[in-house]
Protein backbone atom coordinates (compact mmCIF):
# COMPACT_ATOMS: atom_id res chain seq x y z
CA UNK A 1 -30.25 110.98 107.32
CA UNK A 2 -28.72 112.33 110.03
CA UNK A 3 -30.49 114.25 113.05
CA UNK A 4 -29.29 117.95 111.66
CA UNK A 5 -30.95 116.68 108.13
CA UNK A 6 -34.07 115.40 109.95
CA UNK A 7 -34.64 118.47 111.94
CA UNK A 8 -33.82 120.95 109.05
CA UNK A 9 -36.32 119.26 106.61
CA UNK A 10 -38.93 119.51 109.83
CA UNK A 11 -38.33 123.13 109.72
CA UNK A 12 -38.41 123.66 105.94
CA UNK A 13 -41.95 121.79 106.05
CA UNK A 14 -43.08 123.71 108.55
CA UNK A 15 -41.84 126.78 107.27
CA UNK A 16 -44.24 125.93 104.15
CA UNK A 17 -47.06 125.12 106.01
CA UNK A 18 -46.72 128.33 107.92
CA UNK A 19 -46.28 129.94 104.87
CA UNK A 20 -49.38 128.40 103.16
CA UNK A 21 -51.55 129.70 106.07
CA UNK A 22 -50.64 132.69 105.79
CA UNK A 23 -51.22 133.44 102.38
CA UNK A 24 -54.57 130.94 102.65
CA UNK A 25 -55.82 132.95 105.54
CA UNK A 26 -54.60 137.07 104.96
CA UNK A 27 -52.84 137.90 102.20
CA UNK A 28 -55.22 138.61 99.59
CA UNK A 29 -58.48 138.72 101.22
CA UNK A 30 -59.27 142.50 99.08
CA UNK A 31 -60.55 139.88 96.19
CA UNK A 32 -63.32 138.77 98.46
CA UNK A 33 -64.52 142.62 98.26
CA UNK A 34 -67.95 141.48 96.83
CA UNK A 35 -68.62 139.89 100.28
CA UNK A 36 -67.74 143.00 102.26
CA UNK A 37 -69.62 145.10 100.09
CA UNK A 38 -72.76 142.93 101.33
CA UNK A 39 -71.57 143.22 104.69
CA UNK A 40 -70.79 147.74 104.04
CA UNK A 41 -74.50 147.75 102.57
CA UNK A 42 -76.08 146.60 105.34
CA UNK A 43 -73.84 148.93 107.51
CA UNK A 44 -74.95 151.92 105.77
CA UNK A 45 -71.75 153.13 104.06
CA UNK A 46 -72.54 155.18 101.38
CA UNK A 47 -76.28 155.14 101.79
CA UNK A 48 -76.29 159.19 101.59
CA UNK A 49 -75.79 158.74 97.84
CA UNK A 50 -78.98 156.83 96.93
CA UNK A 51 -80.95 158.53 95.62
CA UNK A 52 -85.11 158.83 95.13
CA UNK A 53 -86.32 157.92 91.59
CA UNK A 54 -89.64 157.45 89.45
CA UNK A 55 -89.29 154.13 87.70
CA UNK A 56 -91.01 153.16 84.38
CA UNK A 57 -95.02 152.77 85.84
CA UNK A 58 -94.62 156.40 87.79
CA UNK A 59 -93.84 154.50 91.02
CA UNK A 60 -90.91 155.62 93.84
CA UNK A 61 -87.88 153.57 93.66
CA UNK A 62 -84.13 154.01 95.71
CA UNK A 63 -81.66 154.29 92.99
CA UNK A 64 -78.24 153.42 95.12
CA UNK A 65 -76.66 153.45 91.13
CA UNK A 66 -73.78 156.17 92.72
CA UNK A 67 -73.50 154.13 95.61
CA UNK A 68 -72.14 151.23 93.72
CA UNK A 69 -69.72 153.98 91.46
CA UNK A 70 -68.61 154.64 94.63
CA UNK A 71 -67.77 150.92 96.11
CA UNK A 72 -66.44 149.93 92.49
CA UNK A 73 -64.22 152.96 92.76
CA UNK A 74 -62.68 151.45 96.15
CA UNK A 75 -61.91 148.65 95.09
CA UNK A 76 -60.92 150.00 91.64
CA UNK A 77 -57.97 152.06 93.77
CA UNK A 78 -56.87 149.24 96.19
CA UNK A 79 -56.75 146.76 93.09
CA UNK A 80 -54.81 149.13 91.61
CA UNK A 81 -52.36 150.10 94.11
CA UNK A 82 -51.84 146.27 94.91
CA UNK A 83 -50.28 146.12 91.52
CA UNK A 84 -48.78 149.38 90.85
CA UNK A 85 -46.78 149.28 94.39
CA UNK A 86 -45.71 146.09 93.90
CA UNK A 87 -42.69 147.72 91.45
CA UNK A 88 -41.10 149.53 94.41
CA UNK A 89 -41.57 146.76 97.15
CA UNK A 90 -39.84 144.66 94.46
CA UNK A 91 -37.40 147.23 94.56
CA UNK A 92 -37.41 147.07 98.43
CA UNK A 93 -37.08 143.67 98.35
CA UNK A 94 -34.36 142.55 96.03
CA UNK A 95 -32.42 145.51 97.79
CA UNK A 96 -33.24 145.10 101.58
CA UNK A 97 -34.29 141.62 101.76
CA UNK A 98 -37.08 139.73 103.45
CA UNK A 99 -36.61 140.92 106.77
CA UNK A 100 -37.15 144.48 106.37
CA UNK A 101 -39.88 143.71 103.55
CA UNK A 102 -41.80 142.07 105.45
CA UNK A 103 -41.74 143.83 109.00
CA UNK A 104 -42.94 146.74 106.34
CA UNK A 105 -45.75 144.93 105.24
CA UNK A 106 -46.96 143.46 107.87
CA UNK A 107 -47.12 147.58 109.22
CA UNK A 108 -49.40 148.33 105.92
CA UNK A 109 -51.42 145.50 106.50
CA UNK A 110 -52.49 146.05 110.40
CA UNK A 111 -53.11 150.00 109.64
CA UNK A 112 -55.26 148.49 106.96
CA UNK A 113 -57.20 146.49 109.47
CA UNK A 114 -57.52 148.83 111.96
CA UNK A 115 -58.65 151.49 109.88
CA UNK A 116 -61.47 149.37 108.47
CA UNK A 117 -62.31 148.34 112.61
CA UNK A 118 -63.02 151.95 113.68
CA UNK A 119 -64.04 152.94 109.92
CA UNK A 120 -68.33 153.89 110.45
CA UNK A 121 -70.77 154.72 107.77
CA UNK A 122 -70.18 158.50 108.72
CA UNK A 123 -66.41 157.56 107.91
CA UNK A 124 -67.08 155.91 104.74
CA UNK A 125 -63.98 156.99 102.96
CA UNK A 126 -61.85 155.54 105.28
CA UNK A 127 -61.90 152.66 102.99
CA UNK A 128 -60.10 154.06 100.32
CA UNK A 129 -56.58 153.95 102.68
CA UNK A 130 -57.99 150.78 104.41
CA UNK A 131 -58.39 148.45 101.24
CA UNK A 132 -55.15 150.32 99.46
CA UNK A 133 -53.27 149.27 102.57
CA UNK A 134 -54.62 146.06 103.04
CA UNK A 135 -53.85 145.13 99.12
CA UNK A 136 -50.52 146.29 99.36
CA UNK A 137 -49.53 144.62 102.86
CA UNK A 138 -51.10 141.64 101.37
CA UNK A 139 -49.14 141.14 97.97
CA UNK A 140 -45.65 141.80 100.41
CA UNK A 141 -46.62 138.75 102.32
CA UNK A 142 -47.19 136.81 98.76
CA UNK A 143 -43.58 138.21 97.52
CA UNK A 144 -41.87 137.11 100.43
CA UNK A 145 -43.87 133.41 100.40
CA UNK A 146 -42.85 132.32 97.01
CA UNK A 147 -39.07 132.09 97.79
CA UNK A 148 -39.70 128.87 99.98
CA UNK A 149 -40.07 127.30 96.67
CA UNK A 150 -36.53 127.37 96.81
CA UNK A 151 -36.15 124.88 99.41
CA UNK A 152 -37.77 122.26 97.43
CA UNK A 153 -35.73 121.93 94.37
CA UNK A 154 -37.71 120.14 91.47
CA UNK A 155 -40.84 120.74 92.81
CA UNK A 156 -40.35 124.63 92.85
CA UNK A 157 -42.80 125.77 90.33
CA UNK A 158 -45.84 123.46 91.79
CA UNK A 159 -45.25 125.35 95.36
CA UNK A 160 -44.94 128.95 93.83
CA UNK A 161 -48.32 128.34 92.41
CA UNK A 162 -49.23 126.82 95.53
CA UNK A 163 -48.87 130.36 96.91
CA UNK A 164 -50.65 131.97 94.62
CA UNK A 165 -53.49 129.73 94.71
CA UNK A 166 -53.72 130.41 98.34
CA UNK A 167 -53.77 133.83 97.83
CA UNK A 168 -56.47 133.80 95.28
CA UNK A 169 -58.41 131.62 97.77
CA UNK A 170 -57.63 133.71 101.47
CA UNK A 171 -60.77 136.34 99.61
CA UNK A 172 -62.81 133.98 101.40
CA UNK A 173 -61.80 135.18 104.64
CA UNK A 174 -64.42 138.21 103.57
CA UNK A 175 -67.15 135.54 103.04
CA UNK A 176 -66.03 134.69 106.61
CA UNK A 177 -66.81 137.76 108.06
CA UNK A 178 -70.37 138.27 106.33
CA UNK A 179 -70.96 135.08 107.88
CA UNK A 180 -70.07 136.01 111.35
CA UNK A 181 -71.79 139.05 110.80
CA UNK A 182 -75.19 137.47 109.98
CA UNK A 183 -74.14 135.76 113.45
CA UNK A 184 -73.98 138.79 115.19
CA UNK A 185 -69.95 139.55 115.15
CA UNK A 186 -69.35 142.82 114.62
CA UNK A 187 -67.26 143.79 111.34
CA UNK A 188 -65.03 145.75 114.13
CA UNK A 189 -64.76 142.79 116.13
CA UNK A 190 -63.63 140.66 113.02
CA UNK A 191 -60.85 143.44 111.97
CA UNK A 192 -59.40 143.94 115.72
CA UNK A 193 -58.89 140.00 115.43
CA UNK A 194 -57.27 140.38 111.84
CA UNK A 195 -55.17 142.99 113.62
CA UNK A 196 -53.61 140.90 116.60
CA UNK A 197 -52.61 138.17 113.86
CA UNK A 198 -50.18 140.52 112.92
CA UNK A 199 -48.21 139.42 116.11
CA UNK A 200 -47.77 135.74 114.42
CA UNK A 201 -46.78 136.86 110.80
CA UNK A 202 -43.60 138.67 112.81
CA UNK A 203 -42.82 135.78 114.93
CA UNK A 204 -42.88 133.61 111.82
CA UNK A 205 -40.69 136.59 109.74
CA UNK A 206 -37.63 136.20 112.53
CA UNK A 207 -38.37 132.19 113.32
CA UNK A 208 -39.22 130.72 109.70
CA UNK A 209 -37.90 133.06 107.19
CA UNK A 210 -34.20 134.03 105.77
CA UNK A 211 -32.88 137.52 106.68
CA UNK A 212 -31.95 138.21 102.69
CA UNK A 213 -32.79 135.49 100.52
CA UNK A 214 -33.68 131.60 100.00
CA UNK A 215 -30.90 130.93 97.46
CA UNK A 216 -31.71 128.67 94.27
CA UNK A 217 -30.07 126.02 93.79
CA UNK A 218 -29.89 125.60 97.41
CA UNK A 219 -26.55 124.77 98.81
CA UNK A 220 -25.84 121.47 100.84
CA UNK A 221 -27.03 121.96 104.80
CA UNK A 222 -28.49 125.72 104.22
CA UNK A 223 -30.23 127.31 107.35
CA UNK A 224 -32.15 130.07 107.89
CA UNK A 225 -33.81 132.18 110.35
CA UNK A 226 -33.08 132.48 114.35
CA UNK A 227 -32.28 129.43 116.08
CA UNK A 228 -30.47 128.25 119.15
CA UNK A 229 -27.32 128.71 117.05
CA UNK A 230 -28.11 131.69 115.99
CA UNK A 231 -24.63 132.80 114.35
CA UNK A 232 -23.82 129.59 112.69
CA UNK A 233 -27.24 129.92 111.33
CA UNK A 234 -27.20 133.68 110.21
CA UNK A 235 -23.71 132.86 108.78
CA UNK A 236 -24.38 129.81 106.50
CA UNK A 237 -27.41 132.03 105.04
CA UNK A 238 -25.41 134.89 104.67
CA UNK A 239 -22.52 132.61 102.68
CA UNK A 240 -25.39 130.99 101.05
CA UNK A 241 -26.38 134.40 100.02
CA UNK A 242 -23.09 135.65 99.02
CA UNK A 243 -21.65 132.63 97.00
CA UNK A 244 -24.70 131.26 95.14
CA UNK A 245 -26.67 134.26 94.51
CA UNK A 246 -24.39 135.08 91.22
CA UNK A 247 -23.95 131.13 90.33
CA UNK A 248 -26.48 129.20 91.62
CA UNK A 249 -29.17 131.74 90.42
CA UNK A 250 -27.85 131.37 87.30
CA UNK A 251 -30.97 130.36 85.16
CA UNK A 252 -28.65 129.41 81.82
CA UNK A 253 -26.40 127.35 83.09
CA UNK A 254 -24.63 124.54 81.10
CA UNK A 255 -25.01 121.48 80.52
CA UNK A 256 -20.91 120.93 79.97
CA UNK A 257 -17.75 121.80 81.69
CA UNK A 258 -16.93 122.87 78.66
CA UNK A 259 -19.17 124.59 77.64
CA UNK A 260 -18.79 128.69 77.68
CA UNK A 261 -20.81 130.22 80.60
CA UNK A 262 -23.52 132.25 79.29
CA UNK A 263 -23.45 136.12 80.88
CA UNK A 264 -26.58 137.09 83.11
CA UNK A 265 -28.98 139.53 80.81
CA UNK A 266 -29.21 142.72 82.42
CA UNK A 267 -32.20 144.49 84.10
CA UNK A 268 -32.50 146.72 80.74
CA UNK A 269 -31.88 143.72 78.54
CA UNK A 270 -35.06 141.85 80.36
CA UNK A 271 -37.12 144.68 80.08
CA UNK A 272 -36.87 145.30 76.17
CA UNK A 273 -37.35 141.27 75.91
CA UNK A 274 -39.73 140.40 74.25
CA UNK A 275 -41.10 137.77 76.08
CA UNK A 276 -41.70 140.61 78.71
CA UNK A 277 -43.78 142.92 76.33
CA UNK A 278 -46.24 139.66 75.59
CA UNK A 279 -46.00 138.64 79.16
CA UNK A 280 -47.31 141.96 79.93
CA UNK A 281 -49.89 141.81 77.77
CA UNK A 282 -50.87 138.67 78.00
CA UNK A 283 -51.30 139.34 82.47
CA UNK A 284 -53.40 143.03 81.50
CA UNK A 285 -56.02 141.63 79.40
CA UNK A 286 -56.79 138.95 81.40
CA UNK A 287 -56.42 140.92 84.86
CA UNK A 288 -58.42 143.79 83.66
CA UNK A 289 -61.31 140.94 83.27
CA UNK A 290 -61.17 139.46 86.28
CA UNK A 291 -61.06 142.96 87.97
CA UNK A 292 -64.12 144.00 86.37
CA UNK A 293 -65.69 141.00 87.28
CA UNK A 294 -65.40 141.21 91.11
CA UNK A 295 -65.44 144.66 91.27
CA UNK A 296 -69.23 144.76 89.21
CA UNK A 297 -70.10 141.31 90.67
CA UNK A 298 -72.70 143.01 93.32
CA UNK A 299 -74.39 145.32 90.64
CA UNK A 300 -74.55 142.56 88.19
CA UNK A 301 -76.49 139.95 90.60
CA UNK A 302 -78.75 143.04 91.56
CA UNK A 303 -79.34 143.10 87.51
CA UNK A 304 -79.95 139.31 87.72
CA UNK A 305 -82.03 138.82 90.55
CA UNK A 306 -84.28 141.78 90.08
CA UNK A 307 -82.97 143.44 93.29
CA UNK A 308 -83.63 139.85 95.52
CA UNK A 309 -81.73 140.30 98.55
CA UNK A 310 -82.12 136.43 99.63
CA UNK A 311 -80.54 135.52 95.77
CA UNK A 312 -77.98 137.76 95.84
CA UNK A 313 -76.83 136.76 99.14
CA UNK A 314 -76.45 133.11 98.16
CA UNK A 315 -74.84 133.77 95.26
CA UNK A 316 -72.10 136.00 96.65
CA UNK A 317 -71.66 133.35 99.24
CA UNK A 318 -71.44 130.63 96.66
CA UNK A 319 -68.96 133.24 94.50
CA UNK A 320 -66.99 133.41 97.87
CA UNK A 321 -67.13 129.82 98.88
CA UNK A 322 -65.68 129.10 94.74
CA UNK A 323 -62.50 131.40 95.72
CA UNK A 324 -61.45 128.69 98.42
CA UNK A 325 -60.81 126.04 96.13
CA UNK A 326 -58.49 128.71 94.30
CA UNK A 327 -55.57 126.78 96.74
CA UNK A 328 -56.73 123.30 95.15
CA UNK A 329 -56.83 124.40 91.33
CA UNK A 330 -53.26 126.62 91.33
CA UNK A 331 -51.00 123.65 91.59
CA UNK A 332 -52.15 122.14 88.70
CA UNK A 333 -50.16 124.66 87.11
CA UNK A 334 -47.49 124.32 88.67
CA UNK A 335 -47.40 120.40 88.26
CA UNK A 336 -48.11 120.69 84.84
CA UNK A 337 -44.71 122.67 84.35
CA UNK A 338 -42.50 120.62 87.01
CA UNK A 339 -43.78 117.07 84.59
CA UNK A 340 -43.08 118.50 81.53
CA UNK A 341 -39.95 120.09 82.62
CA UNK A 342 -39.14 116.50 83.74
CA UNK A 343 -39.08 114.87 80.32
CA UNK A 344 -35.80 113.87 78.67
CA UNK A 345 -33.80 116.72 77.81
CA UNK A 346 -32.29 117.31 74.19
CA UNK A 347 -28.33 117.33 73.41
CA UNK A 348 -27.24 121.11 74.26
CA UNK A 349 -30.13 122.07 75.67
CA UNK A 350 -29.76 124.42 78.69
CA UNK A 351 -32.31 124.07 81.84
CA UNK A 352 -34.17 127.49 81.01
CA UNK A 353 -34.77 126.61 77.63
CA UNK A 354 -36.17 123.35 79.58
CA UNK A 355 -38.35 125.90 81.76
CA UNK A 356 -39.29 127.92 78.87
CA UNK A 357 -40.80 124.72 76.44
CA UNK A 358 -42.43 123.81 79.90
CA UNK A 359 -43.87 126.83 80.31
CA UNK A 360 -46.08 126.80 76.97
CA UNK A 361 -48.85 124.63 77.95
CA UNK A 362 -49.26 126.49 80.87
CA UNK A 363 -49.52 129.73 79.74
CA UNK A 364 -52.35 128.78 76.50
CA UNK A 365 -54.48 126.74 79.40
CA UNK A 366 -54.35 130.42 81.41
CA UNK A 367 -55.76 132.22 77.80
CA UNK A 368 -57.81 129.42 77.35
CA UNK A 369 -59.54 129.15 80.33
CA UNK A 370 -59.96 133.11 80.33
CA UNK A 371 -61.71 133.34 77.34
CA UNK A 372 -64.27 130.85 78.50
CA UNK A 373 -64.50 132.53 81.28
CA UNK A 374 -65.36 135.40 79.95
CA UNK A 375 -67.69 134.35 77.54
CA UNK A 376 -69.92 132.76 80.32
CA UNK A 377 -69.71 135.87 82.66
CA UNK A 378 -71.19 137.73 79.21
CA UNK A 379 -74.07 135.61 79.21
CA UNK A 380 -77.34 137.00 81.14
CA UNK A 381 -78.51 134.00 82.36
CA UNK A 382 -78.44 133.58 86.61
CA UNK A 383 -78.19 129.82 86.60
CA UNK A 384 -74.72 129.79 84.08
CA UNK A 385 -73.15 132.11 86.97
CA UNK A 386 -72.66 128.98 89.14
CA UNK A 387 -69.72 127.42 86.23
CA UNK A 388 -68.59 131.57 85.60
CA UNK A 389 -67.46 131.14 89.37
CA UNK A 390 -65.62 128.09 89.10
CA UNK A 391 -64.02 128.88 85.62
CA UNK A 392 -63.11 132.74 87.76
CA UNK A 393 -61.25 130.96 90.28
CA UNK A 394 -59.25 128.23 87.94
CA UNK A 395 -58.47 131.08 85.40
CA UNK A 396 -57.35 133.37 88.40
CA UNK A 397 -55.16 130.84 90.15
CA UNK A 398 -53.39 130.00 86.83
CA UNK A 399 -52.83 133.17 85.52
CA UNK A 400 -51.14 135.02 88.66
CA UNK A 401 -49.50 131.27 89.73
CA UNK A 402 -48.14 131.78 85.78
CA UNK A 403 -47.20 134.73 85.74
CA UNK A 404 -44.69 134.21 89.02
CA UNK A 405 -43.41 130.94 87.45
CA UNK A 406 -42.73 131.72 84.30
CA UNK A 407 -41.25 135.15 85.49
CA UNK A 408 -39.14 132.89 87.60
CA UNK A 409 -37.67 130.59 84.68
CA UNK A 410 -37.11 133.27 82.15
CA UNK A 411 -35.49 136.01 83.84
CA UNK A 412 -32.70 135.59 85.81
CA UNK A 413 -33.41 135.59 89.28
CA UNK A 414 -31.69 138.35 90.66
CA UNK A 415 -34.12 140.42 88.66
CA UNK A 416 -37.06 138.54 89.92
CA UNK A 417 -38.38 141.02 92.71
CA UNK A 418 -38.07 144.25 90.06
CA UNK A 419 -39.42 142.10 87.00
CA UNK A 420 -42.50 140.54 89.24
CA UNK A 421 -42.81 144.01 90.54
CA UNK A 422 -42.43 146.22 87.16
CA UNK A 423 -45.11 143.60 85.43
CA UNK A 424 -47.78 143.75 88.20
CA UNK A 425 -47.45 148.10 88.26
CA UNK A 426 -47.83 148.10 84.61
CA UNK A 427 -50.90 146.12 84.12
CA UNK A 428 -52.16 147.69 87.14
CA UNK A 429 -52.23 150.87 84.97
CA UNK A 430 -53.93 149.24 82.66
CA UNK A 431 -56.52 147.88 84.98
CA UNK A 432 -57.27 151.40 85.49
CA UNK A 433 -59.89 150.97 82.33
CA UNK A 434 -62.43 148.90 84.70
CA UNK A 435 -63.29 152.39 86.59
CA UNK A 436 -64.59 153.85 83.29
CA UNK A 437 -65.81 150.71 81.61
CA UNK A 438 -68.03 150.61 84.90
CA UNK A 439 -69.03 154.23 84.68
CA UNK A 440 -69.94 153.13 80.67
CA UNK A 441 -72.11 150.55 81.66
CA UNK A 442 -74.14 152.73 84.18
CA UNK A 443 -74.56 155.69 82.42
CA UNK A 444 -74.85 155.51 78.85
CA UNK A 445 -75.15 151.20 78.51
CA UNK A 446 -78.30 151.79 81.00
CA UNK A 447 -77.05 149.39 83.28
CA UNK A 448 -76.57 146.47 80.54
CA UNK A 449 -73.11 145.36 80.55
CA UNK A 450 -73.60 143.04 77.07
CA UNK A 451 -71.77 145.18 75.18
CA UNK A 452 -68.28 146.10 77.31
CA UNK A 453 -68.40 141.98 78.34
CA UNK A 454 -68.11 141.78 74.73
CA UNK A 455 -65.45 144.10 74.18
CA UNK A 456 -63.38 142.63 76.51
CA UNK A 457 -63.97 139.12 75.62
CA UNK A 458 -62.53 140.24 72.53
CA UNK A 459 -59.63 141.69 73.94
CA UNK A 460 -58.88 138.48 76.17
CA UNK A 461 -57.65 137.05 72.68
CA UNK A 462 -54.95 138.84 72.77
CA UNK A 463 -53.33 136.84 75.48
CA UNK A 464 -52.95 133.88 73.11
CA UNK A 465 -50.08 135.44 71.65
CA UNK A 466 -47.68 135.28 74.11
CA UNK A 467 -47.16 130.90 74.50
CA UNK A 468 -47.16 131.01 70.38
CA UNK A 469 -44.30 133.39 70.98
CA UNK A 470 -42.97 131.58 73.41
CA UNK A 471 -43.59 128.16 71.66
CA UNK A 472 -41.65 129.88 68.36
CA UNK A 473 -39.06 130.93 70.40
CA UNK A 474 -38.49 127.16 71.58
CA UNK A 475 -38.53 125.75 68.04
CA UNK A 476 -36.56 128.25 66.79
CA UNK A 477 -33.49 127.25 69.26
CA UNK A 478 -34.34 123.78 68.64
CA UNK A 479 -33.74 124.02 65.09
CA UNK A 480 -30.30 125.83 65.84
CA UNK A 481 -29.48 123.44 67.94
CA UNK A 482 -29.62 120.55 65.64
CA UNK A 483 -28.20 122.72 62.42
CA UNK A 484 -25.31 122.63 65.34
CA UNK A 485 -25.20 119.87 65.82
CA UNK A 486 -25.32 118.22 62.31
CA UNK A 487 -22.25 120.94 61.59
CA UNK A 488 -20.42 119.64 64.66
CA UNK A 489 -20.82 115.69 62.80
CA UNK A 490 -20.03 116.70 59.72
CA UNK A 491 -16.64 118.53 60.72
């Protein structure tokens, strides 16, 4: 290897590593919200909306019922504009480029954080912007980070979930900050510090990053990013950019010379797929879970505890301290895909179809582990909340580590940014229903969720029919292939 090879694999490593800490330590720290709820509560936000009432022997009680409406519906919004924004930053991104997408969310995210610094319980409802912000800035930094699976060639699908395992994980930084505040940091302290970091993710956005794109397959001696060379180094990405984007992001490519070169499906064409209408489906049902779940997580340990404020701290710090090992559980996915993509391949068989039969497993384990999930977070019983975290944080890392990957192999990759984006607005629509299935279970359920953890237990079922789709779809080109082939022998 010579010393341009050694010192461009250096920078590719470190270039992940950065990129790992960075969506480990910021980028989606809003799914730690049941920490910072603790944190608001003993702040006073919302306190002006508890309320005096007469409980069942006569005696005075503080029902803070509206209180929690009102934190659910916070993070209810910034869930849902993390998702639903995500279609024009795709936008943004497959038009602009990394550069200018990420300079933009970096901007989102240190508005977010200083708006939550000088936020005060008399400026409650600057948290509504502040968590909105913070989502959105959050999921650009993800978007950007999952390209540098690029640069690693067969192991591209265990690093994208890589990514999104960190993510999952960086809502422990919230944990972080209860615990600093219980050491007498200051929540504005905390956020001014979250603030200055911005200064490293643009230093790392010039340095470590491309200006457009990582192509894939990566051509021989790419570089990217300012160096000392700066316009050999801007140029080979820019030819990288301009000669492989159309053939080297060709996810149907053939197996033969001869072979006739398969024509790129179109944006339209992608959307009207069917495997985009299950894949939809099968990221709502099991999103809209998971959102109720952290969103209601505080209310539902009050229910558990009786109102103890020692239980329901350890438990939210032992909900928190779960989401860290969200970084250790995603690659599993990813290495599950990357082996099984690396068994023998049949006669004719193109490398998506490869992807796609690799992708199967994957995507029943994510159902799978959902629906357990679920049942165990529908089960009043304290104790069982210990294995409804862990279960939480594998089915989480999975199913947003999945849906990138999969999004990845079956759609060509010129449509990635819009398709990632387009998937993630839509079933943030649909995650909309957690608002009023949380206004459900406080007014007319009484408080007893049993009945809407039900309901969407249920629903989680339907997220086993996308890999059965996806599995038919593989044996019915299978079968093709081998009526082919026995035509081609016979002739």
């Amino acid at each position: 290897m010579s010393q341009s090879e050694k010192k461009l694999s250096v920078k590719r490593c470190f270039t992940f590593a950065t990129g790992l800490v960075e969506c480990l330590c910021f980028a989606g720290a809003v799914f730690g919200w049941a920490s910072l709820v603790f944190v608001l509560k003993e702040e006073g936000y919302f306190t002006s909306l508890c309320v005096n009432a007469t409980g069942v022997n006569g005696t005075q009680t503080l029902d803070c019922s509206a209180q929690d409406e009102q934190f659910s519906l916070v993070f209810t919004i910034a869930s849902f504009m993390n998702n639903f924004l995500t279609l024009p930053n795709g936008f943004l991104f497959d038009h602009f480029g990394t550069t200018v997408t990420r300079l933009f969310g970096i901007f989102l995210y240190t508005i977010g954080t200083l708006m939550v610094a000088f936020s005060t319980s008399a400026l409650a409802y600057l948290l509504f912007p502040a968590l909105s912000l913070l989502a959105v800035g959050g999921i650009l930094l993800l978007m950007t980070n999952m390209q540098v699976g690029n640069l690693f060639g067969s192991h591209r699908s265990t690093i994208i979930t890589l990514y999104n395992g960190a993510f999952d994980s960086s809502s422990s930084l919230f944990l972080v900050i209860k615990l600093l505040h219980e050491s007498a940091v200051s929540l504005r302290a905390s956020f001014l510090f979250l603030s200055a970091c911005s200064v490293i993710h643009v230093l790392r956005t010039f340095f470590l990053l491309p200006r457009k794109f990582i192509p894939y397959p990566l051509p021989d001696s790419y570089t990217y990013g300012i160096t000392c060379s700066k316009s050999s180094s801007l140029s080979t990405e820019e030819k990288a950019n301009g000669h492989v984007q159309s053939t080297a992001e060709e996810t149907e490519t053939p197996l033969t010379k001869d072979a006739p070169v398969k024509q790129e499906k179109s944006f339209r064409e992608c959307l009207l797929s069917r495997f985009f209408v299950w894949h939809l489906l099968w990221l709502s049902v099991m999103q809209l879970r998971h959102y109720l779940f952290i969103g209601t997580l505080n209310p539902m340990l009050q229910r558990l505890t009786a109102g103890e404020s020692s239980l329901v701290s350890q438990y939210t710090n032992a909900f928190a301290i779960t989401q860290l090992c969200g970084v250790l559980c995603a690659p599993w996915n990813g290495v599950i895909m990357d082996r099984y993509k690396g068994k023998p391949r049949t006669s004719g068989e193109t490398e998506q179809e490869v992807d796609l039969r690799a992708s199967v497993l994957s995507l029943f384990l994510t159902a799978l582990q959902c629906l357990l999930f679920s049942i165990c977070a529908s089960t009043p019983f304290l104790p069982l909340q210990y294995l409804t975290f862990i279960l939480q944080v594998l089915n989480r890392s999975f199913l947003y580590g999945g849906n990138a990957a999969f999004i990845s192999v079956a759609f060509p990759s010129c449509h990635f940014g819009k398709l990632y984006g387009l998937v993630m607005a839509l079933s943030a629509v649909f995650s909309l229903l957690q608002y009023p299935c949380f206004s459900l279970v406080k007014g007319s359920l009484d408080g007893d969720p049993l009945y809407v953890n039900i309901g969407l237990t249920l629903l989680s079922l339907l997220a086993f029919i996308h890999p059965l789709s996806v599995y038919l779809h593989c044996r019915r080109v299978a079968s093709q292939q081998a009526r082919n082939q026995d035509v081609t022998a016979t002739s």
